[in-house]
N, C-alpha and C. Protein backbone atom coordinates (compact mmCIF):
# COMPACT_ATOMS: atom_id res chain seq x y z
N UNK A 1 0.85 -1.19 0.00
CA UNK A 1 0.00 0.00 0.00
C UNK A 1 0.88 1.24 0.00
N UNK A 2 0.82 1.94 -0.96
CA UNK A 2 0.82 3.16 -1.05
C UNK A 2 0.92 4.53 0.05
N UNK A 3 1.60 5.42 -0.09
CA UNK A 3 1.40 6.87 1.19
C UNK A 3 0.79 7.23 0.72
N UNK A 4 -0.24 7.88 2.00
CA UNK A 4 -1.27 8.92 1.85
C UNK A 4 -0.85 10.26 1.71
N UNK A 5 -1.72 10.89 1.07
CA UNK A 5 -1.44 12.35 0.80
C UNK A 5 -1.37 13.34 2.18
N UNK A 6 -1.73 12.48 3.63
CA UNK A 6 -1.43 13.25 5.00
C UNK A 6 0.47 12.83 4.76
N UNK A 7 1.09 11.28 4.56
CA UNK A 7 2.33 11.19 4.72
C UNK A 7 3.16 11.72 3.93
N UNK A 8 2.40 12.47 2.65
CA UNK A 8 3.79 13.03 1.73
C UNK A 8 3.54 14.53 1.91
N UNK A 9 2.61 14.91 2.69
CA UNK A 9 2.36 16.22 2.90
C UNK A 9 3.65 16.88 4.14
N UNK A 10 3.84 15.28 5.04
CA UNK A 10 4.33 15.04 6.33
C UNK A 10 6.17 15.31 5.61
N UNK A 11 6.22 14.91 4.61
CA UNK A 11 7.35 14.48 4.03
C UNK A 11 7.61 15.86 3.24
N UNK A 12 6.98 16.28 2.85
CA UNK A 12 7.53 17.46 1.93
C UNK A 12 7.77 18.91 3.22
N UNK A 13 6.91 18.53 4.06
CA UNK A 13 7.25 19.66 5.40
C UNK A 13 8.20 19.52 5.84
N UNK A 14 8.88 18.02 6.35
CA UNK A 14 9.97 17.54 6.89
C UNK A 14 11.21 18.11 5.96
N UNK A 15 11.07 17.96 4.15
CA UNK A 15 11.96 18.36 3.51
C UNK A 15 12.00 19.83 3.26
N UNK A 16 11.30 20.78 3.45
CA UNK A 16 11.03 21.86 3.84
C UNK A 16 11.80 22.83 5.00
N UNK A 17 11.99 21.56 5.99
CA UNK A 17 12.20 21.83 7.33
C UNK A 17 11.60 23.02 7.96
N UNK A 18 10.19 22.94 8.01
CA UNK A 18 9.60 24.18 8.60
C UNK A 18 8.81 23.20 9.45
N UNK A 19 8.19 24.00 10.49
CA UNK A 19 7.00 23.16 11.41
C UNK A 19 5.64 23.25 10.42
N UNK A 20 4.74 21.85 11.31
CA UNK A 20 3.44 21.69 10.75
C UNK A 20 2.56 23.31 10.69
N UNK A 21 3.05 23.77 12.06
CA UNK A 21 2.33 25.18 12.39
C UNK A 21 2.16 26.15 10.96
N UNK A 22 3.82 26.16 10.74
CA UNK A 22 4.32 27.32 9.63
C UNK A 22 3.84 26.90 7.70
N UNK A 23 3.55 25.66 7.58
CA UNK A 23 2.96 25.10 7.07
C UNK A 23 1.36 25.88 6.89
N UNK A 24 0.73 25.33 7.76
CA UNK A 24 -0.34 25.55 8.29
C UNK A 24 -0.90 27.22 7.65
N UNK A 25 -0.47 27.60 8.40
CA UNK A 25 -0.52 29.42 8.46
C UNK A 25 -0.04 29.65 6.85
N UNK A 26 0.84 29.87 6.47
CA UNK A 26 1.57 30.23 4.47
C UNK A 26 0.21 29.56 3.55
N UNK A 27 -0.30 28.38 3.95
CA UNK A 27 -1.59 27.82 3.32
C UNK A 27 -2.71 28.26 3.58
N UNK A 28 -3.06 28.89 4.97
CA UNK A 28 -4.03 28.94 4.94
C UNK A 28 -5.11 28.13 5.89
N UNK A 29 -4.42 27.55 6.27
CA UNK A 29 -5.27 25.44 7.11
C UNK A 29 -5.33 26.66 8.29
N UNK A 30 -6.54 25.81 8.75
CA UNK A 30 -6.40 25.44 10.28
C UNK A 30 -5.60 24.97 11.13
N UNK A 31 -5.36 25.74 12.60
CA UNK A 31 -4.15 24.70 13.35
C UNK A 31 -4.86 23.51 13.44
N UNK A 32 -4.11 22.24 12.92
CA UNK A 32 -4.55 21.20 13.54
C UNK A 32 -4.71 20.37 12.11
N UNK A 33 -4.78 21.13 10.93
CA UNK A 33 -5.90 20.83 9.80
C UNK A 33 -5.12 19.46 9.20
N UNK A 34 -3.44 19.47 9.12
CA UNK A 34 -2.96 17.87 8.52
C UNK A 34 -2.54 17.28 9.76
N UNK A 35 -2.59 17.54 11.18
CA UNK A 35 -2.83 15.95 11.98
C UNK A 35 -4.17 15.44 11.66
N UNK A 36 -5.22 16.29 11.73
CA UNK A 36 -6.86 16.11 11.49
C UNK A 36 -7.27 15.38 10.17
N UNK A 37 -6.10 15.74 8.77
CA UNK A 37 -6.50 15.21 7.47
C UNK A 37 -6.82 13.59 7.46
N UNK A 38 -7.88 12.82 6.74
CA UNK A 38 -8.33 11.67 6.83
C UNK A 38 -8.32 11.36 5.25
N UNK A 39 -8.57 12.04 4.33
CA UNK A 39 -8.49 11.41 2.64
C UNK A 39 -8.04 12.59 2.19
N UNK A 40 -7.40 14.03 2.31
CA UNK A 40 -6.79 14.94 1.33
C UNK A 40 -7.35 16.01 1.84
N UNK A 41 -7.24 17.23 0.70
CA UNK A 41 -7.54 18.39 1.00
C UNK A 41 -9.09 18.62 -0.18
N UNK A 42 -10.02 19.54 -0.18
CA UNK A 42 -10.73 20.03 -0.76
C UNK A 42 -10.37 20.68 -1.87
N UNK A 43 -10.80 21.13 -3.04
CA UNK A 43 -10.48 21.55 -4.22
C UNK A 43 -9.84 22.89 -3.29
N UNK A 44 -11.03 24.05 -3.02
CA UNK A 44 -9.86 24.85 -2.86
C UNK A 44 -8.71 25.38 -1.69
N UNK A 45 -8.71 24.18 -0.52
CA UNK A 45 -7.29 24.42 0.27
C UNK A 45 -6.29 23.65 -0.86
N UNK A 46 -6.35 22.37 -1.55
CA UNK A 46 -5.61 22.12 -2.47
C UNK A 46 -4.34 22.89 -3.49
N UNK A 47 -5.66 23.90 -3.85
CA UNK A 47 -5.40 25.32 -4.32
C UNK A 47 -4.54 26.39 -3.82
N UNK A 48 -4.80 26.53 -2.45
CA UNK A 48 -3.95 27.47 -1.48
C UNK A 48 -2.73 26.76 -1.41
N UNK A 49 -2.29 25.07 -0.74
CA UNK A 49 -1.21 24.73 -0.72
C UNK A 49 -0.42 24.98 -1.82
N UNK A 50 -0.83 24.82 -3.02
CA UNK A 50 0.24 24.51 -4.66
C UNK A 50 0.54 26.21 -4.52
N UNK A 51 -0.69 26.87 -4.52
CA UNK A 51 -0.46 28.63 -4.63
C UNK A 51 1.07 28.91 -3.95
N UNK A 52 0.89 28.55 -2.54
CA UNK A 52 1.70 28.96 -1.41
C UNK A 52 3.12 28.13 -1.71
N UNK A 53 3.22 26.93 -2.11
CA UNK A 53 4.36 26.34 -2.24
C UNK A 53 4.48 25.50 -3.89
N UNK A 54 4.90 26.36 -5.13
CA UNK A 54 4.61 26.26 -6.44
C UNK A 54 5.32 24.61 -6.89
N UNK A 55 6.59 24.93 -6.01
CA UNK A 55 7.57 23.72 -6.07
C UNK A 55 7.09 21.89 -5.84
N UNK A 56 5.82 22.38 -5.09
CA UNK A 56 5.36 21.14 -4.84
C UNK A 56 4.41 20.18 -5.86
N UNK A 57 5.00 19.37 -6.31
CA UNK A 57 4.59 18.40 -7.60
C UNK A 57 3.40 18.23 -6.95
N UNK A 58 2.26 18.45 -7.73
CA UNK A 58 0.34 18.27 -7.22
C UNK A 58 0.27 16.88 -7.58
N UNK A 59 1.22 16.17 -8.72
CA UNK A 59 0.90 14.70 -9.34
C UNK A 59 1.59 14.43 -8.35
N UNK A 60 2.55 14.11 -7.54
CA UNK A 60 3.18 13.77 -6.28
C UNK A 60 2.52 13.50 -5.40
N UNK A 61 1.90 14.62 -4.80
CA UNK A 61 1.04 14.78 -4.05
C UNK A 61 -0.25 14.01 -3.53
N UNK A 62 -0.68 14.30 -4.90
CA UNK A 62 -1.77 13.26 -4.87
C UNK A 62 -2.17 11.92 -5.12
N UNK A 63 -0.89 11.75 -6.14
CA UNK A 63 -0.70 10.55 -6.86
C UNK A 63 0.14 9.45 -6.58
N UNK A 64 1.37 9.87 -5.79
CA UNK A 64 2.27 9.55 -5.44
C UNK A 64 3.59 9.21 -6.69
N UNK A 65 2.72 10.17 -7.67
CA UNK A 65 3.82 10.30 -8.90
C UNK A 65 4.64 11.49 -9.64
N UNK A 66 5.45 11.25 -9.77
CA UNK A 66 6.32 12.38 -10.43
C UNK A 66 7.17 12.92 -9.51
């Protein structure tokens, strides 16, 4: 089985090296909003993350490709 889009979200923050918090806030989320994530983000926080961080492959992301 495959990572979820909470563990590569977990993974691109980690490679980031910023906290979940600082994350959080540049996007837009709620505190709390990717310990809380259960199947992804909504079309438009989706939107805010790619906005806020361009670098981040969306087929990656979601797909676990590219």
């Amino acid at each position: 089985m495959g990572t979820t889009i909470k563990e590569r979200t977990l993974e691109f923050i980690k490679y980031k090296k910023i906290s979940v918090k600082e994350f959080e806030i540049r996007c837009g989320l709620s505190n709390g909003y990717v310990a809380n994530m259960r199947k992804g983000y909504s079309a438009e926080k989706l939107k805010d993350v790619l906005l806020s961080y361009p670098e981040l492959n969306r087929e990656w992301l979601l797909f676990n490709d590219g």
